[in-house]
PDB file of N, CA and C in Angstrom:
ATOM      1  N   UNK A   1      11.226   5.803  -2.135  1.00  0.00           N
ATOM      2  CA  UNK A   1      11.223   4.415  -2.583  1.00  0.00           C
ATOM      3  C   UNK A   1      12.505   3.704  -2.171  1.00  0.00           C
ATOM      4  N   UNK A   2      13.737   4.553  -2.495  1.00  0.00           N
ATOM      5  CA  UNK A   2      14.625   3.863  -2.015  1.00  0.00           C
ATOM      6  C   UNK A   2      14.836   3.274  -0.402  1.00  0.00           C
ATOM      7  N   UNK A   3      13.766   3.568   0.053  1.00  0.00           N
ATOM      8  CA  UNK A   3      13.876   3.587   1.954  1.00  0.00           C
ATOM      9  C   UNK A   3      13.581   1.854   1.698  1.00  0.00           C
ATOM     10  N   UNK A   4      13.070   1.443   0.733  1.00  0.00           N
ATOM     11  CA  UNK A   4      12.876   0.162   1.040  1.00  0.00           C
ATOM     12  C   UNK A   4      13.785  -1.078   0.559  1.00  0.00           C
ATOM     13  N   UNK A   5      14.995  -0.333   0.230  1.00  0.00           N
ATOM     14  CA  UNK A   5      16.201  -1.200  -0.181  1.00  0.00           C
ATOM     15  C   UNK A   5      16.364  -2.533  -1.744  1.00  0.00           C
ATOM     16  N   UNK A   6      14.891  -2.110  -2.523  1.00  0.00           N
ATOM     17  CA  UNK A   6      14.943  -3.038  -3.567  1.00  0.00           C
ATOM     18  C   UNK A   6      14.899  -1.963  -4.697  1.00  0.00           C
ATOM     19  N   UNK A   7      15.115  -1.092  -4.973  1.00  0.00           N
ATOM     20  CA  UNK A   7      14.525  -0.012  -6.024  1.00  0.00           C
ATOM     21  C   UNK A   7      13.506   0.466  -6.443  1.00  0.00           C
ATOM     22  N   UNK A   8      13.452   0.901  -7.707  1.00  0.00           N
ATOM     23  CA  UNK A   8      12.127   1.895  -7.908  1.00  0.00           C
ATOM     24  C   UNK A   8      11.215   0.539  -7.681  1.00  0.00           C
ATOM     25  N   UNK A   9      11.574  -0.817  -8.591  1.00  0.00           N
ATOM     26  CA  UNK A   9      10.172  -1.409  -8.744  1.00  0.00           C
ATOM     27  C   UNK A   9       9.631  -1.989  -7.328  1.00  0.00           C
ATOM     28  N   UNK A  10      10.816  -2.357  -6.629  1.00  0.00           N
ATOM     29  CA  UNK A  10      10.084  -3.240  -4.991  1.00  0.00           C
ATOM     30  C   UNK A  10       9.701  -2.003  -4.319  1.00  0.00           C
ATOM     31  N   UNK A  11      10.054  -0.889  -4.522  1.00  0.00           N
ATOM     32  CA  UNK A  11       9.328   0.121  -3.660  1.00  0.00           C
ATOM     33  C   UNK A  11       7.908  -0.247  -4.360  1.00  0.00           C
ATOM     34  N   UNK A  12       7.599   0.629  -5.447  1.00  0.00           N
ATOM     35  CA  UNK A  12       6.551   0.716  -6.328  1.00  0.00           C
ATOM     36  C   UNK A  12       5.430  -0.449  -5.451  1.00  0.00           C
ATOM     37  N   UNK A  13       6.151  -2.198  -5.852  1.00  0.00           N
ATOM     38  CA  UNK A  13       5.282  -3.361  -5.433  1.00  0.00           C
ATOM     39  C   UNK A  13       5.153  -2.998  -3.858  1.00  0.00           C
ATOM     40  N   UNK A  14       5.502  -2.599  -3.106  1.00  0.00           N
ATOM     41  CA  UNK A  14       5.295  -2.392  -1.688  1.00  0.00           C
ATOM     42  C   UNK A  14       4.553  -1.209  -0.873  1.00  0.00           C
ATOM     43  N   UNK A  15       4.416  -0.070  -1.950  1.00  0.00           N
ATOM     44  CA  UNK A  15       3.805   0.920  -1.792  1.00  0.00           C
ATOM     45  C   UNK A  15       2.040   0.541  -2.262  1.00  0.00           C
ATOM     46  N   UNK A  16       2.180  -0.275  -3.624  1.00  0.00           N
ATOM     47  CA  UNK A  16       0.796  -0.681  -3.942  1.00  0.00           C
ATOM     48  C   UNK A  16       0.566  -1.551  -2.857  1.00  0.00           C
ATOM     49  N   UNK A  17       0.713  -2.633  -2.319  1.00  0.00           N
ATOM     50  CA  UNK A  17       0.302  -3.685  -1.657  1.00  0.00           C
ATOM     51  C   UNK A  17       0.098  -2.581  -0.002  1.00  0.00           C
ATOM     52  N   UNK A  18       0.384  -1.625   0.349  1.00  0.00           N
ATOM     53  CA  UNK A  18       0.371  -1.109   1.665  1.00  0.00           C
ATOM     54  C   UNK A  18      -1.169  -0.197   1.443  1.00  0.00           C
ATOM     55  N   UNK A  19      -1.108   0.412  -0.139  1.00  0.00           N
ATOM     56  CA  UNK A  19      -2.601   1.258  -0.681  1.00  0.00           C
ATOM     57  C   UNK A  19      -3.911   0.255  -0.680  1.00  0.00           C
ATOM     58  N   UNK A  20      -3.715  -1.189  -0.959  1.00  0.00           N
ATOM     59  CA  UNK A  20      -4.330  -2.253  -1.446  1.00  0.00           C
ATOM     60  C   UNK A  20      -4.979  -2.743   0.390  1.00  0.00           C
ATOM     61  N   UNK A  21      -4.052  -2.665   0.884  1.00  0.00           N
ATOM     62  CA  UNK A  21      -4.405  -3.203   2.423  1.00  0.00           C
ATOM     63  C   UNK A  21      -5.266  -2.099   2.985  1.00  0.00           C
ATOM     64  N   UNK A  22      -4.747  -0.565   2.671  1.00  0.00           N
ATOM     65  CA  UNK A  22      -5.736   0.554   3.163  1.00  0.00           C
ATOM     66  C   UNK A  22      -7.084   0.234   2.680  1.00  0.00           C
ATOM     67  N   UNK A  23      -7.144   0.212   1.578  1.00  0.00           N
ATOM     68  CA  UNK A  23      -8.413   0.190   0.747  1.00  0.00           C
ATOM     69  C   UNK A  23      -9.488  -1.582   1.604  1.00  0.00           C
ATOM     70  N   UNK A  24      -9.013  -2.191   1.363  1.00  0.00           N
ATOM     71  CA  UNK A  24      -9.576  -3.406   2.274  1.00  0.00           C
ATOM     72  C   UNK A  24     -10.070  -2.973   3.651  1.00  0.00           C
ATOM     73  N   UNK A  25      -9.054  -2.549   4.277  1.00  0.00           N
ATOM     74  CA  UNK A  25      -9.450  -2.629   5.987  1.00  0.00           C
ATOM     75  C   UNK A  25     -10.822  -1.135   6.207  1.00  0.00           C
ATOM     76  N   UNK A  26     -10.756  -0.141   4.999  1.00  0.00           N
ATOM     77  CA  UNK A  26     -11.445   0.564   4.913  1.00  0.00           C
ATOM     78  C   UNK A  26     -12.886  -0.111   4.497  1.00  0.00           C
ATOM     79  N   UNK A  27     -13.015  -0.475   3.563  1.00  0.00           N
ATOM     80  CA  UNK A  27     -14.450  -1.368   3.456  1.00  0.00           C
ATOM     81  C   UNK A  27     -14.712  -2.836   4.117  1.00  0.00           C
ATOM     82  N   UNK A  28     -13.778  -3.063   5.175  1.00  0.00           N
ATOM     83  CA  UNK A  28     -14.138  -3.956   5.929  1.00  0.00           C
ATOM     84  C   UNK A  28     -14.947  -3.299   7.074  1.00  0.00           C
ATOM     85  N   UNK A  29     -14.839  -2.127   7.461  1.00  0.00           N
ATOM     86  CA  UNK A  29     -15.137  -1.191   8.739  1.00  0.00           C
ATOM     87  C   UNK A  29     -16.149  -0.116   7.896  1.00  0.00           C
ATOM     88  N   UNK A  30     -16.279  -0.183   7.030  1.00  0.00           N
ATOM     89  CA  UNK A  30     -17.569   0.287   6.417  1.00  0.00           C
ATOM     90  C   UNK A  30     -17.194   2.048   6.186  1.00  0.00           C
ATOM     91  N   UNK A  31     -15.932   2.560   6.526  1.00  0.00           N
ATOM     92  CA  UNK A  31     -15.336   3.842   6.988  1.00  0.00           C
ATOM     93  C   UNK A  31     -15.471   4.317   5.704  1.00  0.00           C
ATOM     94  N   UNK A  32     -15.943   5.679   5.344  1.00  0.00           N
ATOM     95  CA  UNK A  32     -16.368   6.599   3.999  1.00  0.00           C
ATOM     96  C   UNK A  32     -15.286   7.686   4.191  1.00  0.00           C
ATOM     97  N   UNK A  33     -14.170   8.383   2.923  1.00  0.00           N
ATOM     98  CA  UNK A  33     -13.430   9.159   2.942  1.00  0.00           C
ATOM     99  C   UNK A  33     -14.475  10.408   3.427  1.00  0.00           C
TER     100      UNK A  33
END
Protein backbone atom coordinates (compact mmCIF):
# COMPACT_ATOMS: atom_id res chain seq x y z
CA UNK A 1 0.00 0.00 0.00
CA UNK A 2 2.59 2.20 0.82
CA UNK A 3 3.94 1.96 -2.99
CA UNK A 4 1.26 4.42 -3.58
CA UNK A 5 2.53 7.31 -1.48
CA UNK A 6 -0.92 8.33 0.38
CA UNK A 7 -1.19 5.57 3.15
CA UNK A 8 -3.13 2.74 4.27
CA UNK A 9 -6.43 4.61 3.23
CA UNK A 10 -5.36 6.06 -0.54
CA UNK A 11 -3.80 2.75 -1.08
CA UNK A 12 -6.98 0.88 0.19
CA UNK A 13 -9.22 3.72 -2.26
CA UNK A 14 -6.88 2.81 -5.20
CA UNK A 15 -6.62 -0.79 -4.84
CA UNK A 16 -10.65 -0.90 -4.73
CA UNK A 17 -11.14 1.38 -7.73
CA UNK A 18 -8.29 -0.87 -9.85
CA UNK A 19 -10.68 -4.37 -8.45
CA UNK A 20 -13.87 -2.21 -9.51
CA UNK A 21 -12.35 -1.52 -13.13
CA UNK A 22 -11.36 -5.45 -13.30
CA UNK A 23 -14.74 -6.44 -12.47
CA UNK A 24 -16.37 -3.98 -15.28
CA UNK A 25 -14.05 -4.66 -18.20
CA UNK A 26 -14.72 -8.40 -17.25
CA UNK A 27 -18.53 -8.24 -17.83
CA UNK A 28 -18.14 -5.91 -20.54
CA UNK A 29 -16.26 -8.86 -22.62
CA UNK A 30 -18.63 -11.32 -21.26
CA UNK A 31 -15.15 -13.25 -19.80
CA UNK A 32 -16.27 -16.08 -16.92
CA UNK A 33 -13.52 -16.76 -14.04
Amino acid sequence: MSAYGAGSFGGGIAFILVIYVLLVIVSRTGSTY
